[in-house]
Protein backbone atom coordinates (compact mmCIF):
# COMPACT_ATOMS: atom_id res chain seq x y z
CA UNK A 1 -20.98 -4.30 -18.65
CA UNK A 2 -18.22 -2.87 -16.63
CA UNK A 3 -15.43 -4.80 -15.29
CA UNK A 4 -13.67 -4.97 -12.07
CA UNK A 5 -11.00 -2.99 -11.42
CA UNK A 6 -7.61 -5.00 -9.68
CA UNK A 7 -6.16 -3.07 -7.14
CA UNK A 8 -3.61 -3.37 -4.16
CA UNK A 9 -4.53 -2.50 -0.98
CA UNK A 10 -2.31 -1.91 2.24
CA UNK A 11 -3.97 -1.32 5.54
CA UNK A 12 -1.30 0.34 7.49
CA UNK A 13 -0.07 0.58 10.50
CA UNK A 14 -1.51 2.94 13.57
CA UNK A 15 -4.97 4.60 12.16
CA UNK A 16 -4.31 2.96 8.85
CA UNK A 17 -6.07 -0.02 9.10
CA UNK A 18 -8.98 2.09 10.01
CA UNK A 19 -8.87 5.04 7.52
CA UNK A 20 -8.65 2.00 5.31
CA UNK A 21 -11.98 0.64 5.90
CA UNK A 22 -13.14 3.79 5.51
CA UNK A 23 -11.96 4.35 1.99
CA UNK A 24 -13.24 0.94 0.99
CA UNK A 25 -16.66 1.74 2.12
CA UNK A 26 -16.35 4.93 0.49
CA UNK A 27 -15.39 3.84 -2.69
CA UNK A 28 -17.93 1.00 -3.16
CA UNK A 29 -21.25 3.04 -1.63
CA UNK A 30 -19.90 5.02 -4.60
CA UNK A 31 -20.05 2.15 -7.35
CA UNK A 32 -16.46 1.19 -7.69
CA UNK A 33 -16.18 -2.17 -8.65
CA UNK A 34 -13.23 -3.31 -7.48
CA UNK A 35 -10.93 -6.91 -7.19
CA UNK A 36 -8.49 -6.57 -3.89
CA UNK A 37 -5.46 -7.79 -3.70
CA UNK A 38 -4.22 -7.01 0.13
CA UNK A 39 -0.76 -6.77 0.86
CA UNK A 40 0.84 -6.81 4.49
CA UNK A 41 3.46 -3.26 4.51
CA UNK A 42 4.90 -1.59 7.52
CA UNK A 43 6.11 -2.21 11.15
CA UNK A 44 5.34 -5.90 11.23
CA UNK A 45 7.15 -6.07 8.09
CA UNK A 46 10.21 -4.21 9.05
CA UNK A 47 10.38 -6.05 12.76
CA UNK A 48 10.45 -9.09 10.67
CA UNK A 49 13.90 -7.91 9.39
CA UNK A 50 12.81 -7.07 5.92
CA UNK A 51 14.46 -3.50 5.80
CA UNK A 52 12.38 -2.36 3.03
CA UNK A 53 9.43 -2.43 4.59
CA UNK A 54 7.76 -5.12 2.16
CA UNK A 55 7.83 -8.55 1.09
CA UNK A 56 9.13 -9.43 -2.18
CA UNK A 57 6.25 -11.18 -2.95
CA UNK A 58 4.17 -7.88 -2.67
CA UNK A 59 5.85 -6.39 -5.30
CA UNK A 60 4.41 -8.97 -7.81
CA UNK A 61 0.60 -7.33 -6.70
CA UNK A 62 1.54 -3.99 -7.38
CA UNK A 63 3.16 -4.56 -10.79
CA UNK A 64 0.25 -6.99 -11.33
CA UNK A 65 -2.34 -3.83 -10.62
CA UNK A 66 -0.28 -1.05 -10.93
CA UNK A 67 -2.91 0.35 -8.67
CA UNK A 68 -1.86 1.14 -4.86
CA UNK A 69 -4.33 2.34 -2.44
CA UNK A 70 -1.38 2.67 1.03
CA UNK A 71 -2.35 3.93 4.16
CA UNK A 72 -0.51 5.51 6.40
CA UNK A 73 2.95 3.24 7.73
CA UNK A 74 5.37 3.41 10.71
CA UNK A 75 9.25 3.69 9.23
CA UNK A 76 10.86 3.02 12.36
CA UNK A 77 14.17 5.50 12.87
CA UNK A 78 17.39 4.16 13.01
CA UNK A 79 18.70 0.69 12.43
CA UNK A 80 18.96 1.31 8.41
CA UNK A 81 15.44 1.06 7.53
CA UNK A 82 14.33 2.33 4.21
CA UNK A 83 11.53 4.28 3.35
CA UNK A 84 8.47 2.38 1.75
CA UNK A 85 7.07 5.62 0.31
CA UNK A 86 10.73 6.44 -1.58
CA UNK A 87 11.60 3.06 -2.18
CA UNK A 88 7.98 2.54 -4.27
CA UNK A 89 8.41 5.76 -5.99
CA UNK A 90 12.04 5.36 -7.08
CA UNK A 91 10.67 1.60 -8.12
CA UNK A 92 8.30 2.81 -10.02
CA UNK A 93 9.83 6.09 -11.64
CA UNK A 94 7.26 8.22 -9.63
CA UNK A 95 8.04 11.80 -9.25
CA UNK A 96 4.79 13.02 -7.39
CA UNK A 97 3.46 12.43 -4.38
CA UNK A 98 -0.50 13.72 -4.58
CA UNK A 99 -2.28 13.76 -1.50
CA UNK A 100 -5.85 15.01 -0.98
């Protein structure tokens, strides 16, 4: 019997929360088998002052899973906010970005 899989799931900002639900649905009508840990990323996150773009707390999750499902966030521009999509890479020693 398979297990579940633990991953971390962000739902975005804009259309993200909705291409999200989308890929959920997608992936279980297809048999995935999957335990969700949701984590809040993005504009609320960065109008909270958090510069990164992410609580600290989330980062616990994705070492926890080491499985990130993101959609799509608002960086705002200006005011010395960081990139989420850099910051994760360069915290994780990614060097590719795939993208269907």
């Amino acid at each position: 019997m398979s297990r579940n899989t633990a991953i971390t799931v962000a739902r975005g900002d804009g259309i993200g929360p909705e291409i999200m639900e989308a890929t959920l649905a997608i992936l279980k009508g297809g048999g995935a088998r999957l335990d969700i840990e949701e984590i809040e990323i993005g504009e609320k996150v960065y109008l909270r002052g958090n510069s990164a773009g992410i609580e600290p707390s989330a980062w616990d999750s994705l070492r926890r899973t080491k499985v990130f499902l993101k959609a799509p966030i608002t960086t705002p521009q200006g005011g010395g906010y960081k990139s989420l999509n850099v910051t994760t890479r360069k915290a994780f020693g990614l060097y590719a970005n795939i993208r269907p």
